[in-house]
N, C-alpha and C. Protein backbone atom coordinates (compact mmCIF):
# COMPACT_ATOMS: atom_id res chain seq x y z
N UNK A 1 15.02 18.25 63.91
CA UNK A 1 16.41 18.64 64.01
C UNK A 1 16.62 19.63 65.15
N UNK A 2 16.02 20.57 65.72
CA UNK A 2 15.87 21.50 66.19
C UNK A 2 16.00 20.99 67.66
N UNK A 3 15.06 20.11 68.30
CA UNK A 3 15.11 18.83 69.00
C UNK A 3 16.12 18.37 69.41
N UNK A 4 17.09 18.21 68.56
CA UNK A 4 18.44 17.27 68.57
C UNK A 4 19.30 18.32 69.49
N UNK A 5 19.08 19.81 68.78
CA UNK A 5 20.33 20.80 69.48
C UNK A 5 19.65 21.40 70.67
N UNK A 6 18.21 21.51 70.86
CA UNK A 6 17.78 21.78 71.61
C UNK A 6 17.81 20.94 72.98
N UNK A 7 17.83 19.30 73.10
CA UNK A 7 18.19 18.88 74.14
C UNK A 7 19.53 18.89 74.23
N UNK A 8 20.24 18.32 73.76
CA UNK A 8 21.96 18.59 73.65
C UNK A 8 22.24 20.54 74.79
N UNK A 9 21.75 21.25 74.31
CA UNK A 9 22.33 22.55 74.50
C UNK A 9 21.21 22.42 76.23
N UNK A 10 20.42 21.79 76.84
CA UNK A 10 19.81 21.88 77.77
C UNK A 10 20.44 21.16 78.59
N UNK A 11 21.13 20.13 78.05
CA UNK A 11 21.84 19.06 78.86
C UNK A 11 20.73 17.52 79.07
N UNK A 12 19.89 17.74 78.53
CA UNK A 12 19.30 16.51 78.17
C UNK A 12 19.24 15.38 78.22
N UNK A 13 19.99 15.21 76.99
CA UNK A 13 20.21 13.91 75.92
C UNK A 13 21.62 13.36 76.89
N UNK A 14 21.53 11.73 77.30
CA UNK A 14 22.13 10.70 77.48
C UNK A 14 23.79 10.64 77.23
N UNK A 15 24.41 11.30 78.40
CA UNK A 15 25.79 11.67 78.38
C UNK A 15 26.41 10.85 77.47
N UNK A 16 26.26 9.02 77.71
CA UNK A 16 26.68 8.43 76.86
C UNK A 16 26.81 8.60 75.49
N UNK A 17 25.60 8.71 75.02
CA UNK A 17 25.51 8.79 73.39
C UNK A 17 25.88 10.03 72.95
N UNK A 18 25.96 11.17 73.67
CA UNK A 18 26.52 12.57 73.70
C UNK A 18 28.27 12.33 72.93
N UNK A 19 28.39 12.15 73.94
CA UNK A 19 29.88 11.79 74.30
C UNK A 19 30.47 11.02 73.06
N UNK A 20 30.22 9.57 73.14
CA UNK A 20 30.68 8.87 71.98
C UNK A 20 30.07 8.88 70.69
N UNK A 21 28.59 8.68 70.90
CA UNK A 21 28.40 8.95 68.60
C UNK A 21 28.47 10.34 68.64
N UNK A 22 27.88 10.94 69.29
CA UNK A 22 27.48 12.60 69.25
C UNK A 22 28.74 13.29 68.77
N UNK A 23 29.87 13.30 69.89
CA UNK A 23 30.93 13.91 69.63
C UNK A 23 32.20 13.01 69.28
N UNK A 24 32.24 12.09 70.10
CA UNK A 24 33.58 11.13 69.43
C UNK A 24 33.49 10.90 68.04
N UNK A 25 32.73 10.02 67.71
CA UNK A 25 32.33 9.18 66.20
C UNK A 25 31.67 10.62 65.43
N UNK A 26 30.74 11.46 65.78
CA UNK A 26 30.17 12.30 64.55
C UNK A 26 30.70 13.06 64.00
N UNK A 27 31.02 13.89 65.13
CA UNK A 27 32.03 15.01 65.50
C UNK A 27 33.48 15.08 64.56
N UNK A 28 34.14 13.70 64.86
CA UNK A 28 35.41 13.84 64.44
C UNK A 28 35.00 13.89 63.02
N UNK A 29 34.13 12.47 62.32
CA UNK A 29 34.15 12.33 61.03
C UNK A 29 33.98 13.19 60.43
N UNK A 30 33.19 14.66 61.22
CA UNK A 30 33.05 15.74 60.50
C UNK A 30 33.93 16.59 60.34
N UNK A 31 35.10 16.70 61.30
CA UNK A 31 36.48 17.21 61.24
C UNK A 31 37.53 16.96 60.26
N UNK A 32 37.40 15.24 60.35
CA UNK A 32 38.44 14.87 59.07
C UNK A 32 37.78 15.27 57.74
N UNK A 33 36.85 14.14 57.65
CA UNK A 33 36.28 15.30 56.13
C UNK A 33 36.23 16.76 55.84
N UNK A 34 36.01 17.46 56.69
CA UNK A 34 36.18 18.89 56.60
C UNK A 34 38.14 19.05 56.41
N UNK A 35 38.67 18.38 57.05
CA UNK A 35 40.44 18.58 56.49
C UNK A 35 40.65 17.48 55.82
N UNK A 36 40.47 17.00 54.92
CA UNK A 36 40.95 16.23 53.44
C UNK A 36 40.16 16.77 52.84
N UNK A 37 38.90 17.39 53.24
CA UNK A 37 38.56 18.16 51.70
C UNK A 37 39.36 20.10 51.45
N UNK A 38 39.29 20.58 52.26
CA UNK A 38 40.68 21.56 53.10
C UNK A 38 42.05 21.14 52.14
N UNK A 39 42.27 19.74 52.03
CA UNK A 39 43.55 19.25 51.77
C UNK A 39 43.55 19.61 49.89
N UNK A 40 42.46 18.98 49.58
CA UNK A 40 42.70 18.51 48.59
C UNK A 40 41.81 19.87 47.53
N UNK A 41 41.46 20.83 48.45
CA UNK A 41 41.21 22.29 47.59
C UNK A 41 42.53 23.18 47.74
N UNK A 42 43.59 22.83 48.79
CA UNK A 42 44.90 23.40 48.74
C UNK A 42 45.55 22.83 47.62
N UNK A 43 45.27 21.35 46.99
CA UNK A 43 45.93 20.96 45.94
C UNK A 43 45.94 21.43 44.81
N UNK A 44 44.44 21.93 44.92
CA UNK A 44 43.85 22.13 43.34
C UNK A 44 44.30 23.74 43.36
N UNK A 45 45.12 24.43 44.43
CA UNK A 45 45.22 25.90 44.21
C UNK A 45 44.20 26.83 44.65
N UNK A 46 43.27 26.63 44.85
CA UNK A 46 42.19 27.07 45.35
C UNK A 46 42.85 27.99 46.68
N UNK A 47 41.94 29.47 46.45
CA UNK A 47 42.24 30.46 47.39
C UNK A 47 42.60 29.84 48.81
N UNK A 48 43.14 30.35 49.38
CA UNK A 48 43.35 30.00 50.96
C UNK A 48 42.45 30.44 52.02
N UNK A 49 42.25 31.36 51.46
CA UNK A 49 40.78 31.80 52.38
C UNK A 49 39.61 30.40 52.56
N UNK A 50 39.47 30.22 51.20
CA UNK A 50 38.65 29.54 51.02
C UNK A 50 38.97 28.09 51.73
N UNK A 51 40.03 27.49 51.44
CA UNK A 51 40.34 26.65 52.44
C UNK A 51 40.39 25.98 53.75
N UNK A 52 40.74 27.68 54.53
CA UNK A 52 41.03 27.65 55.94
C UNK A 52 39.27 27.98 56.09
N UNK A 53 38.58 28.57 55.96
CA UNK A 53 36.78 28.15 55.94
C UNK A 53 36.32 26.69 55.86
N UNK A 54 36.80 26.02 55.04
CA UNK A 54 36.52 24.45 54.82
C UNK A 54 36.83 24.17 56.04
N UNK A 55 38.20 24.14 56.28
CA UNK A 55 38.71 23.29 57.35
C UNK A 55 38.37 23.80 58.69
N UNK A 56 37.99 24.96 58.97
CA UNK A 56 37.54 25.49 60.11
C UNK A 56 35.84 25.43 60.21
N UNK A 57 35.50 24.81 59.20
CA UNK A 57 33.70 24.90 58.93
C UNK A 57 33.16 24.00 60.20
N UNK A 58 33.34 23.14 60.78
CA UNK A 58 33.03 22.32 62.05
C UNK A 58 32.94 23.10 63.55
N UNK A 59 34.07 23.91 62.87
CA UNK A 59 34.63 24.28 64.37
C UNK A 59 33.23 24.71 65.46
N UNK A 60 32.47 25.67 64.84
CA UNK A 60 31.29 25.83 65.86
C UNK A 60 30.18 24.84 66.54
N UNK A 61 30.29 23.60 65.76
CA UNK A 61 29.36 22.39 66.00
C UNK A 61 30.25 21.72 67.22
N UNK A 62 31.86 21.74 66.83
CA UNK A 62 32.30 21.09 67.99
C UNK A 62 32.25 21.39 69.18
N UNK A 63 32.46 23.47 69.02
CA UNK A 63 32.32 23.48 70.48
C UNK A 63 30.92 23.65 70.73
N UNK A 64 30.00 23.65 70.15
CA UNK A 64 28.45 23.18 70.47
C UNK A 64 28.50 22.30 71.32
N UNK A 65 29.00 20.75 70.75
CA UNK A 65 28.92 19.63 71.60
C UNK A 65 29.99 19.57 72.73
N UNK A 66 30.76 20.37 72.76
CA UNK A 66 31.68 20.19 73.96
C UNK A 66 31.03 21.09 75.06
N UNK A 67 30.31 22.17 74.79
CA UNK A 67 29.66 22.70 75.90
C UNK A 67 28.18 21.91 76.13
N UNK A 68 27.58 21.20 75.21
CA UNK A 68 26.78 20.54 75.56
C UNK A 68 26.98 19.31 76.48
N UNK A 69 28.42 18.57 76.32
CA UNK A 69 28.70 17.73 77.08
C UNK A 69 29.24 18.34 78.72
N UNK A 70 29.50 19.67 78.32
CA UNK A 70 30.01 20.51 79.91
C UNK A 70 28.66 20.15 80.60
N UNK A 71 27.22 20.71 79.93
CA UNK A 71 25.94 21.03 80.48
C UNK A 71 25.32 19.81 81.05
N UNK A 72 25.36 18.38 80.36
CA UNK A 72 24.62 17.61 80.71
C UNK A 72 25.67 17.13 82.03
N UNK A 73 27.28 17.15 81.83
CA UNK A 73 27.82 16.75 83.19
C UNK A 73 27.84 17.61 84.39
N UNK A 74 27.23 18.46 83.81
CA UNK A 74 26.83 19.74 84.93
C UNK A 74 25.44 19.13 86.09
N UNK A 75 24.71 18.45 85.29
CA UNK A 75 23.30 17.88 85.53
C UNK A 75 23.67 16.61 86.06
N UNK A 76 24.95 16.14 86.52
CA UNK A 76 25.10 14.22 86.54
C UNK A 76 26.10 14.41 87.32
N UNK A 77 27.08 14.86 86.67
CA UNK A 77 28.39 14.60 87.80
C UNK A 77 28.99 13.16 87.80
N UNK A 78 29.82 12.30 88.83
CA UNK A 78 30.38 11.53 89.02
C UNK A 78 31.90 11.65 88.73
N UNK A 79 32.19 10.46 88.92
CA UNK A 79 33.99 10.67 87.97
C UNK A 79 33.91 10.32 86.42
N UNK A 80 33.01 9.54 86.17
CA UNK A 80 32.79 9.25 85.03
C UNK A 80 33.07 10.66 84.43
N UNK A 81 31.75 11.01 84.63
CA UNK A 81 31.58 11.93 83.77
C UNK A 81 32.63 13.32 83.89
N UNK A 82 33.29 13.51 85.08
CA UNK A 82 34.11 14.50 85.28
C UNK A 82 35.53 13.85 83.97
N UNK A 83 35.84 12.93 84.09
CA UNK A 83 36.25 12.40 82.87
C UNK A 83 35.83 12.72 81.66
N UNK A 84 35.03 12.36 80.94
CA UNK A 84 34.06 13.26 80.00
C UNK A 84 34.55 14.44 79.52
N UNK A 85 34.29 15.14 80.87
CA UNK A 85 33.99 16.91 80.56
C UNK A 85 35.77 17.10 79.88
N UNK A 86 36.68 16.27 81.11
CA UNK A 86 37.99 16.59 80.53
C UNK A 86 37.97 15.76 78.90
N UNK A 87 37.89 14.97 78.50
CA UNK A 87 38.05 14.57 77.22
C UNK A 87 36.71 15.11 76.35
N UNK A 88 36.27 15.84 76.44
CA UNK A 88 35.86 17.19 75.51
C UNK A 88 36.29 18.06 75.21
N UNK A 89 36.87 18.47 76.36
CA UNK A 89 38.21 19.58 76.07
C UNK A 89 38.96 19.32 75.38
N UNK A 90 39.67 18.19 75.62
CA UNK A 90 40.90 17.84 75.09
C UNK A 90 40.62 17.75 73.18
N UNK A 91 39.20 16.97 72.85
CA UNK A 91 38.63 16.15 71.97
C UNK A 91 38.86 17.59 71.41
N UNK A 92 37.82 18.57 72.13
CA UNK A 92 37.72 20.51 71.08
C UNK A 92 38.89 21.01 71.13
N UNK A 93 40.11 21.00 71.68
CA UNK A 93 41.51 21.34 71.32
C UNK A 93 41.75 20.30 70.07
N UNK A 94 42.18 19.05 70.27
CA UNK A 94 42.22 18.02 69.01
C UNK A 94 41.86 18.29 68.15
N UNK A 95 40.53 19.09 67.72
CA UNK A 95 39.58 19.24 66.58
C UNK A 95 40.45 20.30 65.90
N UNK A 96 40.59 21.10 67.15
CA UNK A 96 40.97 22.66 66.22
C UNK A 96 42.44 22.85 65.73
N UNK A 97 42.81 22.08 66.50
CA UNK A 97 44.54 21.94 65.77
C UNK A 97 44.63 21.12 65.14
N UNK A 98 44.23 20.11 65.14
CA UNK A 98 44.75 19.39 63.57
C UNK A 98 44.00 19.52 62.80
């Protein structure tokens, strides 16, 4: 496991798979589940503290992978990937507001 964040945070690991399972596909699924479960402890009454923790519980993994995707396009470049770097941003704004 250690491995996983350790190339990621070096810039490493294969912009591609970074990018889309890493952060598109993993990333998000971990966002929504983290806000429908957020949702549905606001239902049950459950403190708000406690809530806004649920739903903010991702937040540091995302911008993990969004600076990991800065690092490896730091190492590559192109337009591709200058593309990328902007839809990471955008992806770690997306995350944190909704």
């Amino acid at each position: 496991m250690t491995d996983f964040f350790r190339t990621r945070w070096r810039g490493e690991a294969p912009l591609d798979r970074l990018f889309w399972r890493d952060m598109l596909l993993v990333g998000t699924i971990l966002s929504i589940a983290s806000s429908a479960l957020a949702l549905i402890l606001l239902g049950l009454k459950l403190p708000l503290w406690l809530v806004l923790v649920v739903h903010f519980l991702p937040v540091p993994y995302n911008i993990f992978l969004t600076i990991a995707v800065w690092r490896t396009v730091e190492k590559g470049g192109g337009p591709k990937a200058q593309l990328m770097m902007l839809g990471a941003a955008l992806w770690l704004i997306a995350t944190v507001v909704a």
